[in-house]
Protein backbone atom coordinates (compact mmCIF):
# COMPACT_ATOMS: atom_id res chain seq x y z
CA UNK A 1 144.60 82.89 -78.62
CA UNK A 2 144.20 86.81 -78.90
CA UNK A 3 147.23 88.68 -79.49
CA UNK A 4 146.06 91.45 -77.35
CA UNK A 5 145.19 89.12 -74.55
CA UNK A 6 148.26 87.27 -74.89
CA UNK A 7 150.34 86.48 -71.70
CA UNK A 8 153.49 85.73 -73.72
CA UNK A 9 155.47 88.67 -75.40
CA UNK A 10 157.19 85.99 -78.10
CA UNK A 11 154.16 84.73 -78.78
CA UNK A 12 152.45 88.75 -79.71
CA UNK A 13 155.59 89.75 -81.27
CA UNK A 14 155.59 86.87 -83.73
CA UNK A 15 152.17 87.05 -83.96
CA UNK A 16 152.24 91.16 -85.07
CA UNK A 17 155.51 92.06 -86.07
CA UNK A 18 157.40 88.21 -87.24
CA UNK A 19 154.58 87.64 -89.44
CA UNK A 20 153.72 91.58 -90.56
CA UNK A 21 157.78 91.25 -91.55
CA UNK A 22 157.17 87.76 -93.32
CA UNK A 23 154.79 89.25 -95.46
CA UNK A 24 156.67 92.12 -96.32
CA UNK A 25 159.87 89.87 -97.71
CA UNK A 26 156.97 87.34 -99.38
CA UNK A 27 154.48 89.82 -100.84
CA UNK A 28 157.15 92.59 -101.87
CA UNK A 29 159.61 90.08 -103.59
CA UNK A 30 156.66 89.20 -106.09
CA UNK A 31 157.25 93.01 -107.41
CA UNK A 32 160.64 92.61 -106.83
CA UNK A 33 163.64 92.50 -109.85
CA UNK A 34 163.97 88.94 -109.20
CA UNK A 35 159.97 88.57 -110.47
CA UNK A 36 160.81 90.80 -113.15
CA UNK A 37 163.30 88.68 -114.86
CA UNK A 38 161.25 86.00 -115.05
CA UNK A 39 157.82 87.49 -115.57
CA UNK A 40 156.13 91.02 -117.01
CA UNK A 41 153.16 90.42 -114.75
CA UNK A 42 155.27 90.86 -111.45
CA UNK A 43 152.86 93.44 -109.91
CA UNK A 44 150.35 91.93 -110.59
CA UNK A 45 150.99 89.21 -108.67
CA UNK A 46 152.07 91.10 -105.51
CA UNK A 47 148.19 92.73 -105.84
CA UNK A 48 146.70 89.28 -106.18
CA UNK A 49 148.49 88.00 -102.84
CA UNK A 50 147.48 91.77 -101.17
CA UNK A 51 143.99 91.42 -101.99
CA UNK A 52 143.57 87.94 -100.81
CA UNK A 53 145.33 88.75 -97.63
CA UNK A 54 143.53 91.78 -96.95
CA UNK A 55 140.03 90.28 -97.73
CA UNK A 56 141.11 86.89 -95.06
CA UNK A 57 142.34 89.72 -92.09
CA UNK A 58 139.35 92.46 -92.41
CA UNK A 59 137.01 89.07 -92.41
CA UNK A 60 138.05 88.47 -88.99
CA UNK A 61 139.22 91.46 -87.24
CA UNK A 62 137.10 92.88 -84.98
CA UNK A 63 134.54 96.06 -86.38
CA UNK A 64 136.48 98.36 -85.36
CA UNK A 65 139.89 97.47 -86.38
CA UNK A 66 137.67 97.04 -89.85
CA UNK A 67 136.78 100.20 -90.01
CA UNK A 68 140.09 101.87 -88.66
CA UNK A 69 142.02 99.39 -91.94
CA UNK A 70 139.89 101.04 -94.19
CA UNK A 71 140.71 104.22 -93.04
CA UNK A 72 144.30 103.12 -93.49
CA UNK A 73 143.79 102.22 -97.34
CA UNK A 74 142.25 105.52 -97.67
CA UNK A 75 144.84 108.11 -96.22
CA UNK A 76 147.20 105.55 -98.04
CA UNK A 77 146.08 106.10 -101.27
CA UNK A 78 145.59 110.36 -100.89
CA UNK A 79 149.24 110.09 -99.19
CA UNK A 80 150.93 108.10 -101.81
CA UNK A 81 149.54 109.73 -104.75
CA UNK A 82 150.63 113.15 -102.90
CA UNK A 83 154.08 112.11 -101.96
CA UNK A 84 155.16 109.61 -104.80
CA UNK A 85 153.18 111.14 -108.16
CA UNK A 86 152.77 115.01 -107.20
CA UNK A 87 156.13 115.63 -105.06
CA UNK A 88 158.18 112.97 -106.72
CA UNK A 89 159.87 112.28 -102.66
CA UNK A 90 160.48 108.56 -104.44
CA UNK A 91 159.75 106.60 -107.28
CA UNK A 92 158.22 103.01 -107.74
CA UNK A 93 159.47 100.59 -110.12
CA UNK A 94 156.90 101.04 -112.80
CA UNK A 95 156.08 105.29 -111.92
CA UNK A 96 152.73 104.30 -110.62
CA UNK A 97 151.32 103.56 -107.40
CA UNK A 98 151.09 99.91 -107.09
CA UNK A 99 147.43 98.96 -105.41
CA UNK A 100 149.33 96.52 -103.12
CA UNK A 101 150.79 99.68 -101.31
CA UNK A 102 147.92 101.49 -99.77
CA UNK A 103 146.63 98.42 -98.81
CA UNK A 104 149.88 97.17 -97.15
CA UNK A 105 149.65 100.63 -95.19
CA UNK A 106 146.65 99.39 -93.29
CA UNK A 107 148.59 95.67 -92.16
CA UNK A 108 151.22 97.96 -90.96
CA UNK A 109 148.82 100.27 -89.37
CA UNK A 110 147.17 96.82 -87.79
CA UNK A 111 150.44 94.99 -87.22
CA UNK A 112 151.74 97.79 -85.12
CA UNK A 113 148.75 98.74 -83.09
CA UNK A 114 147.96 94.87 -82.09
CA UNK A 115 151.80 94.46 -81.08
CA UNK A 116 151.37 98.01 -78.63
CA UNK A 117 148.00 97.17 -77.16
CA UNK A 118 148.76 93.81 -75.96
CA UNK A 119 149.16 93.32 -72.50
CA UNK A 120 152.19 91.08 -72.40
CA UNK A 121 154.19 94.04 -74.10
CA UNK A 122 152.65 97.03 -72.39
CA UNK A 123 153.69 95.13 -69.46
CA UNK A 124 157.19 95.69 -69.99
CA UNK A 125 156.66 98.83 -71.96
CA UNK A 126 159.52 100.97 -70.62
CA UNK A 127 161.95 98.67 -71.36
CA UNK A 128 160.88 98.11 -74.72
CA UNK A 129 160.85 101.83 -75.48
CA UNK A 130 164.34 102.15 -73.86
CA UNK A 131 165.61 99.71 -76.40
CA UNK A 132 163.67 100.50 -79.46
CA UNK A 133 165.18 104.37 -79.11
CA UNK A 134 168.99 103.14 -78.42
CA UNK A 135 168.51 101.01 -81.53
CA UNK A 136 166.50 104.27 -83.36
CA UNK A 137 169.31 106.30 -82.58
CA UNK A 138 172.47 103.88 -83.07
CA UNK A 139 170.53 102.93 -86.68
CA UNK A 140 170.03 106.15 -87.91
CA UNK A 141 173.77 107.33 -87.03
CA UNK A 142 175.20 104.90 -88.74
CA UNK A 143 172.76 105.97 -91.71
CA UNK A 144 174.25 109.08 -91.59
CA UNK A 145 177.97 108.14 -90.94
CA UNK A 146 178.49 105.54 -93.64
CA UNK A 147 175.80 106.67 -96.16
CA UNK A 148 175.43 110.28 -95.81
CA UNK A 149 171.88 109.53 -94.81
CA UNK A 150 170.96 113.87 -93.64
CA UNK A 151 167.64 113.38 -94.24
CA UNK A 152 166.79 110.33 -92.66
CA UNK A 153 168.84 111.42 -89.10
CA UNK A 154 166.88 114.64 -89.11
CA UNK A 155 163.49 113.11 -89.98
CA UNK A 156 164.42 110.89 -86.58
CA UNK A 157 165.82 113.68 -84.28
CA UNK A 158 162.30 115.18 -85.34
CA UNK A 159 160.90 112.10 -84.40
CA UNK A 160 162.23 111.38 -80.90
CA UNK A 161 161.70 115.26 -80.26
CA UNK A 162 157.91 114.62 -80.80
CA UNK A 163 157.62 111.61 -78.86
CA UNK A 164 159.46 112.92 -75.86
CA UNK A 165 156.03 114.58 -74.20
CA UNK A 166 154.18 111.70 -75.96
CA UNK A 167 154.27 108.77 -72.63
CA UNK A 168 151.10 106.79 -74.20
CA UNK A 169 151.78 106.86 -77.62
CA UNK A 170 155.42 106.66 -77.69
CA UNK A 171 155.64 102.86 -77.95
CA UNK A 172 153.59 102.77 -80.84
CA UNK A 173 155.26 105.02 -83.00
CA UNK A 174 158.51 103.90 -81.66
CA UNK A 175 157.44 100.32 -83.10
CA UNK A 176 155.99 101.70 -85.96
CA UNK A 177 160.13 103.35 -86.73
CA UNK A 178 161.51 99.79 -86.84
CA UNK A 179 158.70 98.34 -89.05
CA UNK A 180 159.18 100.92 -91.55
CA UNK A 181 162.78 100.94 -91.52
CA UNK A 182 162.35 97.09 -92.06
CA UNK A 183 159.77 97.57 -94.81
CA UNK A 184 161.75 99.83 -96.69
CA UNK A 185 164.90 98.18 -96.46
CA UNK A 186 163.18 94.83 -98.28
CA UNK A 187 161.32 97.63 -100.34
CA UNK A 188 164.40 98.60 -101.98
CA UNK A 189 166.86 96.30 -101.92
CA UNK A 190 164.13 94.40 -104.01
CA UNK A 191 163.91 97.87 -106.20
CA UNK A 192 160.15 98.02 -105.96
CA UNK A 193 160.79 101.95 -105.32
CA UNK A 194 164.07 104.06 -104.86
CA UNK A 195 164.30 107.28 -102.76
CA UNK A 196 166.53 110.27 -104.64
CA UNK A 197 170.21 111.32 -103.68
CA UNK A 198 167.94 114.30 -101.74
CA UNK A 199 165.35 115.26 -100.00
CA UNK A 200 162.37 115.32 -102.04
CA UNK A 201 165.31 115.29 -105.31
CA UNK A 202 165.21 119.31 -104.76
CA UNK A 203 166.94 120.43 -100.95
CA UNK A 204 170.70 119.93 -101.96
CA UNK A 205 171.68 120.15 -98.13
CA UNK A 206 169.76 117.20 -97.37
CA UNK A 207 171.48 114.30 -98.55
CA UNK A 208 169.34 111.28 -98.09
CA UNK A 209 169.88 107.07 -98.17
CA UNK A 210 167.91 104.27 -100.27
CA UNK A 211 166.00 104.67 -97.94
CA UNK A 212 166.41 107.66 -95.54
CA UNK A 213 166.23 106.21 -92.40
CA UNK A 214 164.14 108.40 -90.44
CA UNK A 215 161.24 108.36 -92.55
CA UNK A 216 158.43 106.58 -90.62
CA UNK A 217 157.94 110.50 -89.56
CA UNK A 218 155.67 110.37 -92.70
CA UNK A 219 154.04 107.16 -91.74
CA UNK A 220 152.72 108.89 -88.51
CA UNK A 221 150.48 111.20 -90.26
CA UNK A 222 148.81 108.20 -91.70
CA UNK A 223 148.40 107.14 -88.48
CA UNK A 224 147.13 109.93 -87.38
CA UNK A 225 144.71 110.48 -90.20
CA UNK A 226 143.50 107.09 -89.50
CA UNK A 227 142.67 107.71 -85.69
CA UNK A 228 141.28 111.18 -86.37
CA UNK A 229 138.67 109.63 -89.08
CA UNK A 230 137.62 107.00 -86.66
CA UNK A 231 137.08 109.91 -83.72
CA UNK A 232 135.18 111.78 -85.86
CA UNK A 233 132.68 109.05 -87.22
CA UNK A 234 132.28 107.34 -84.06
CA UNK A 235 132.29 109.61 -80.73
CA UNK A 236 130.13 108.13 -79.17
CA UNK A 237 132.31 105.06 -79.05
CA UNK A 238 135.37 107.04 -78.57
CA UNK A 239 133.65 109.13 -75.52
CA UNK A 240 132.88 106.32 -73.93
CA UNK A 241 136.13 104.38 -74.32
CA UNK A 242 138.05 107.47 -72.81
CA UNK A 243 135.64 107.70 -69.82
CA UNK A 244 136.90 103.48 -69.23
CA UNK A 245 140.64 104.63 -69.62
CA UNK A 246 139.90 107.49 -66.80
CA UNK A 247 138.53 104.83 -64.73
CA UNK A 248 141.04 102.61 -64.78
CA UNK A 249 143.73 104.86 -63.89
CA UNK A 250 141.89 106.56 -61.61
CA UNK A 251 141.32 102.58 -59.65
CA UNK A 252 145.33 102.39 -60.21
CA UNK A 253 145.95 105.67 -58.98
């Protein structure tokens, strides 16, 4: 059954998120300190299970969710060689950029997307977004209450700001919060990577978490990155599927 055409909403959440969150306790606990106490090839084994899993989804994903993955690993390596080696905004285990990472980017990327587009949740859409910001907001408060988490609660003020005059792509990136916040959370209590005492370890009046809460606000400019590549190397395509979303809500309106 297709997750987009899906009529249940357990069903495409399990399907997207459940097993996108599976994978990231599974994969990320093979690089985790656990691994590392019993083996010095810990990594190594995290890539192994990345690779296969990446090679099994792009095999039978549709072309343009191919393409729009491999945009994904792209911007994902550029981004985490900018952020992690050059700006030092956090650390991984080993001070390299594991290759699992930019490709885990892209099942994030996919994950997220296929759980937003499906018609069983955009049915319900407003609820959904209703909850997913009361849980944003009580989350990142209590971030900032009991760990001094700065950072992270601006980074999500910023966020919710943004998304205000954002309608269509608001449960998206609202989704894509909570699966960061989820992937960093494993991320770290595993000590793959660790996030300084501050903002980028150099703005003393940002005190940030293990992981600062808020920080899917850099995950959005993969996103976008991603999206903007495929527009550009495909109008055509993305002409014509604009001109079918104006139909549509021009038959609804």
């Amino acid at each position: 059954m297709s997750i987009i055409a899906s009529k249940s909403s357990l069903y495409t959440t399990f399907r997207s998120l459940g097993l996108l969150y599976l994978f990231f306790i599974v994969g990320l606990f093979l690089d985790s300190f656990y691994m590392v106490a019993i083996t010095e090839n810990a990594q190594f084994y995290a890539n192994l299970l990345m690779f296969t899993v990446f090679a099994i989804t792009i095999y039978k994903v549709n072309k343009r969710l191919k393409i729009q993955m491999l945009f994904a690993v792209l911007i994902g390596f550029v981004g985490e060689y900018l952020f992690s080696v050059l700006l030092g905004m956090y650390t991984y285990r080993l001070e390299n950029v594991p290759h699992y990472i930019p490709f885990g980017h892209a099942f994030v990327y996919l994950a997220v997307l296929l759980f937003a587009k499906a018609a069983s949740i955009k049915k319900h859409h407003l609820k959904i977004e209703r909850f997913l910001a009361i849980f944003i907001i009580i989350y990142a408060s209590v971030f900032l209450i009991f760990k001094n988490d700065v950072f992270g609660f601006v980074m999500t003020i910023a966020t919710l700001l943004i998304l205000r005059n954002k309608p269509r792509e608001r449960l998206f990136y609202l989704t894509m919060y909570i699966s960061v916040a989820v992937l960093e959370i494993i991320g770290t209590y595993y000590k793959c990577w660790w996030w300084p005492t501050t903002a980028w370890n150099v703005i003393p009046f940002l005190p940030s978490s293990n992981p600062p809460s808020g920080i899917s606000l850099f995950y959005f400019l993969l996103d976008l990155g991603t999206l903007w590549l495929y527009k550009q190397t495909h109008k055509t395509a993305w002409r014509r599927m604009k001109n079918i979303r104006k139909l549509r809500l021009q038959s609804i309106n």
